[in-house]
Protein backbone atom coordinates (compact mmCIF):
# COMPACT_ATOMS: atom_id res chain seq x y z
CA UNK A 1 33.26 72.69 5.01
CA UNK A 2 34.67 70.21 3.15
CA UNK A 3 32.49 67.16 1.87
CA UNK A 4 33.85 64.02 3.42
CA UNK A 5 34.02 60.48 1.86
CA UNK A 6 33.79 56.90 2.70
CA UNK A 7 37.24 55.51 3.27
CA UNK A 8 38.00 52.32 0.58
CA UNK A 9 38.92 49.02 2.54
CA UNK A 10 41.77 46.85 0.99
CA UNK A 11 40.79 43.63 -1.00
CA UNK A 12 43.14 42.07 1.17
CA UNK A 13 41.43 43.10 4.62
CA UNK A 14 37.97 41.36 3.15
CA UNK A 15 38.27 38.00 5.06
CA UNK A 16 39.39 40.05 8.81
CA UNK A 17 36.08 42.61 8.18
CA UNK A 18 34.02 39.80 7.56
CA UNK A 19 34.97 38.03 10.59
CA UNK A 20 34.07 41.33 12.77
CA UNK A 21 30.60 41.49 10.50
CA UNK A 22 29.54 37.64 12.13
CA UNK A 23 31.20 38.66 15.43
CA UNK A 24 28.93 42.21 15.74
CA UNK A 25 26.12 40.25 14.83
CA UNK A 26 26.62 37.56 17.53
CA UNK A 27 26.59 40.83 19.95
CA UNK A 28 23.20 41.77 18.29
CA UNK A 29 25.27 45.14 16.83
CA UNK A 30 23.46 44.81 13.30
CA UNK A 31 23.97 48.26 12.03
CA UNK A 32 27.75 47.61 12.71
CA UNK A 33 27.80 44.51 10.81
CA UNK A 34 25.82 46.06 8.17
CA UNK A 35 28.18 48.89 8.10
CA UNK A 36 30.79 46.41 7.15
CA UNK A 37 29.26 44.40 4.72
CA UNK A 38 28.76 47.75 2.90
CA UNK A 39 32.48 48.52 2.60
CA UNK A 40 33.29 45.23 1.82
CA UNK A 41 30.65 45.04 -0.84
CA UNK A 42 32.17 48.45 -2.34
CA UNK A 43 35.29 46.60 -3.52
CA UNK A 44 34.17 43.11 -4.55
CA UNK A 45 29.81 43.77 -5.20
CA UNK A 46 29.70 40.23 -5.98
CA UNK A 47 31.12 38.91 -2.18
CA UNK A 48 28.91 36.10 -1.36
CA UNK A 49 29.43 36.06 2.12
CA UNK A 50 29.17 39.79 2.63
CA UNK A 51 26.01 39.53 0.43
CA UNK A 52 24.53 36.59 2.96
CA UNK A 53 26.05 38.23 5.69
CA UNK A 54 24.17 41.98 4.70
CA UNK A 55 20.71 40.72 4.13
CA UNK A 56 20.82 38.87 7.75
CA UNK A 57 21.98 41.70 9.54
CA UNK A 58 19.28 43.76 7.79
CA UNK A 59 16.52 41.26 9.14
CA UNK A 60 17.88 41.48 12.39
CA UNK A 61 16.77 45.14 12.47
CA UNK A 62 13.29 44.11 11.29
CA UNK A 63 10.62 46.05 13.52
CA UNK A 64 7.48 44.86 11.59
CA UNK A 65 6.92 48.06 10.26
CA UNK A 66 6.36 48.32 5.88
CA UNK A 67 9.81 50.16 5.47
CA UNK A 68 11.94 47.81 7.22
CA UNK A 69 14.42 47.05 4.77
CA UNK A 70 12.37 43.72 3.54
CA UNK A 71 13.46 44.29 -0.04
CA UNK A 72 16.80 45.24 0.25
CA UNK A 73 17.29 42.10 2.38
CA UNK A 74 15.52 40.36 -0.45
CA UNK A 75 17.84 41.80 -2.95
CA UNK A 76 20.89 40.70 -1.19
CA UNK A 77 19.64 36.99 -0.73
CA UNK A 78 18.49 36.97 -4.74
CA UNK A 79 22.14 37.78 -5.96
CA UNK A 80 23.50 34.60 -4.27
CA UNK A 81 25.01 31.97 -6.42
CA UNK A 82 23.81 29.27 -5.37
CA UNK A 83 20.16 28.09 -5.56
CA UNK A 84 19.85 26.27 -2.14
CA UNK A 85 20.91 29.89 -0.54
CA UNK A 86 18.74 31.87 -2.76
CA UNK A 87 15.73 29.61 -1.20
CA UNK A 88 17.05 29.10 2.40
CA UNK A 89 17.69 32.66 3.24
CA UNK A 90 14.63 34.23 1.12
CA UNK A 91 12.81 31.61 3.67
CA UNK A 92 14.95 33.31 6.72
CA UNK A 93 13.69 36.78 5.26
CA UNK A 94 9.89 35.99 5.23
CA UNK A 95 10.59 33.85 8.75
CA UNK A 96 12.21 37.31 10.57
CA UNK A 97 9.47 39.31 9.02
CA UNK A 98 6.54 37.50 10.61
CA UNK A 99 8.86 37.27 13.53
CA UNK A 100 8.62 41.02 13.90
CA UNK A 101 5.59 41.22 12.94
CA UNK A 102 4.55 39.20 16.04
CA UNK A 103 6.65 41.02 18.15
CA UNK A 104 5.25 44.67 17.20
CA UNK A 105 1.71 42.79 17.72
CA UNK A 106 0.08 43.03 13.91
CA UNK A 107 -2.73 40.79 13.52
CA UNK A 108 -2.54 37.12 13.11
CA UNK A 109 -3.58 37.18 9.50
CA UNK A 110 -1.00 39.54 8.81
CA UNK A 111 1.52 37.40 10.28
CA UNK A 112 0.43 33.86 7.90
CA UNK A 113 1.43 35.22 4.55
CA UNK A 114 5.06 36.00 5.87
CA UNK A 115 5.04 32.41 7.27
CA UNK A 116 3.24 30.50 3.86
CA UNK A 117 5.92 32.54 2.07
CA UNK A 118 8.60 31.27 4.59
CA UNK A 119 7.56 27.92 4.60
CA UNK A 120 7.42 27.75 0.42
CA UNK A 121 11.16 29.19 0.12
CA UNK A 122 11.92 26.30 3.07
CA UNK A 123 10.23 23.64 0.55
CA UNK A 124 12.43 24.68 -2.42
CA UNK A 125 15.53 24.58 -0.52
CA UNK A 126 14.53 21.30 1.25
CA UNK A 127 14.43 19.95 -2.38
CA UNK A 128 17.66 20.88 -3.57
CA UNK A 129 19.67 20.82 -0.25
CA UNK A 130 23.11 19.02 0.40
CA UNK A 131 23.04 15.67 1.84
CA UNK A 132 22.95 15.64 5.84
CA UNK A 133 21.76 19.44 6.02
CA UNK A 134 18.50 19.41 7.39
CA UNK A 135 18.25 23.16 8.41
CA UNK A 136 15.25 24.27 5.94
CA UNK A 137 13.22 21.19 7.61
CA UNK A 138 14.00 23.14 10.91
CA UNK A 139 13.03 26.01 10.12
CA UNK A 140 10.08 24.95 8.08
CA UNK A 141 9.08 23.12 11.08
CA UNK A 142 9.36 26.48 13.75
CA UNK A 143 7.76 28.17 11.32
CA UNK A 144 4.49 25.49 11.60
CA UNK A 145 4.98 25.70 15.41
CA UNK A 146 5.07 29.52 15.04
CA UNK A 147 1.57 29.70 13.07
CA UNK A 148 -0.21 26.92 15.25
CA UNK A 149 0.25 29.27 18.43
CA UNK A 150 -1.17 32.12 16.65
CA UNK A 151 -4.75 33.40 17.68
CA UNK A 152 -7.36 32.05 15.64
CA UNK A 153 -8.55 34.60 13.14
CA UNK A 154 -11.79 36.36 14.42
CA UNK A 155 -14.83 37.63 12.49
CA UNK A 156 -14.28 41.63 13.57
CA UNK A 157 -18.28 42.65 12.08
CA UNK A 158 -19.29 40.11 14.60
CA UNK A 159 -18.33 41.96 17.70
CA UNK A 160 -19.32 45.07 15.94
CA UNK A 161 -22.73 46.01 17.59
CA UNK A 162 -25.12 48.36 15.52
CA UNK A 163 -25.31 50.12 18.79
CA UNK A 164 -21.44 50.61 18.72
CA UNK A 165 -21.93 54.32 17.64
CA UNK A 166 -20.08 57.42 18.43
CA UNK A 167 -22.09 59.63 21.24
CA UNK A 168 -24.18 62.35 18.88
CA UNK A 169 -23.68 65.71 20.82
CA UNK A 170 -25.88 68.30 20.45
CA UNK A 171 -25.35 72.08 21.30
């Protein structure tokens, strides 16, 4: 059988795909988005929506588990130009990954690092951001919400009784 091969998109087709990638993700289709970001990122690697554009769809298919695509996401977000992205969307990355983590019901503690890391990228952006756009104080601000409704951490060895031993069985 004969080895088939990704079809090339035209340079001149990039604005129309990347239309359907923010439309697919509005219908929460993220592998179809990401599909396209891929093609269009074939032809022009250095696309900065399609680079934005792939590292958000890739967090919206974050489960909580370790091989969720975290770094590949992180890679996208780290080859955009400008410095107030680079900080806003690492901040989105770390945000959706605690998200997820919540969701798939990891431990508190395992949850504040992703937010602290969150909440540092939304400081750096805050400090560089245009005038009027207030979105990394938002999202900052969820983020403190986010971690103020989380369980307080417990002490697990103090509900551990010496007792607390596995039946001995004898023959």
């Amino acid at each position: 059988m004969m080895e088939r091969q990704l079809k090339t998109i035209s340079k001149s087709g990039i604005a129309e795909a990347l239309a359907k990638v923010q439309h697919y993700r509005y219908l929460n289709q993220a592998e179809e988005a990401e599909s396209i970001c891929r093609d269009v990122l074939a032809i022009d690697p250095e696309n900065q929506m399609a680079l934005r554009q792939l590292g958000l769809a890739i967090t919206d298919q974050f489960t909580g588990s370790q091989n969720d695509g975290l770094r590949e996401a992180q890679s996208c977000f780290e080859k955009l130009s400008s410095p107030y992205e680079r900080s806003y969307y690492q901040g989105i990355l770390f945000e959706r990954r605690a998200k997820a983590q919540l969701r798939a019901g990891h431990l508190a503690h395992a949850m504040v690092a992703s937010f602290e890391n969150a909440m540092r990228c939304f400081e750096d952006a805050e400090k560089i951001r245009p005038a009027g756009n207030d979105d990394a104080l938002l999202r900052w601000n969820r983020c403190l919400r986010l971690m103020q409704g989380l369980p307080e951490p417990t002490n697990e060895m103090e509900s551990f009784d010496t007792s607390d031993t596995p039946p001995i069985f004898r023959d």
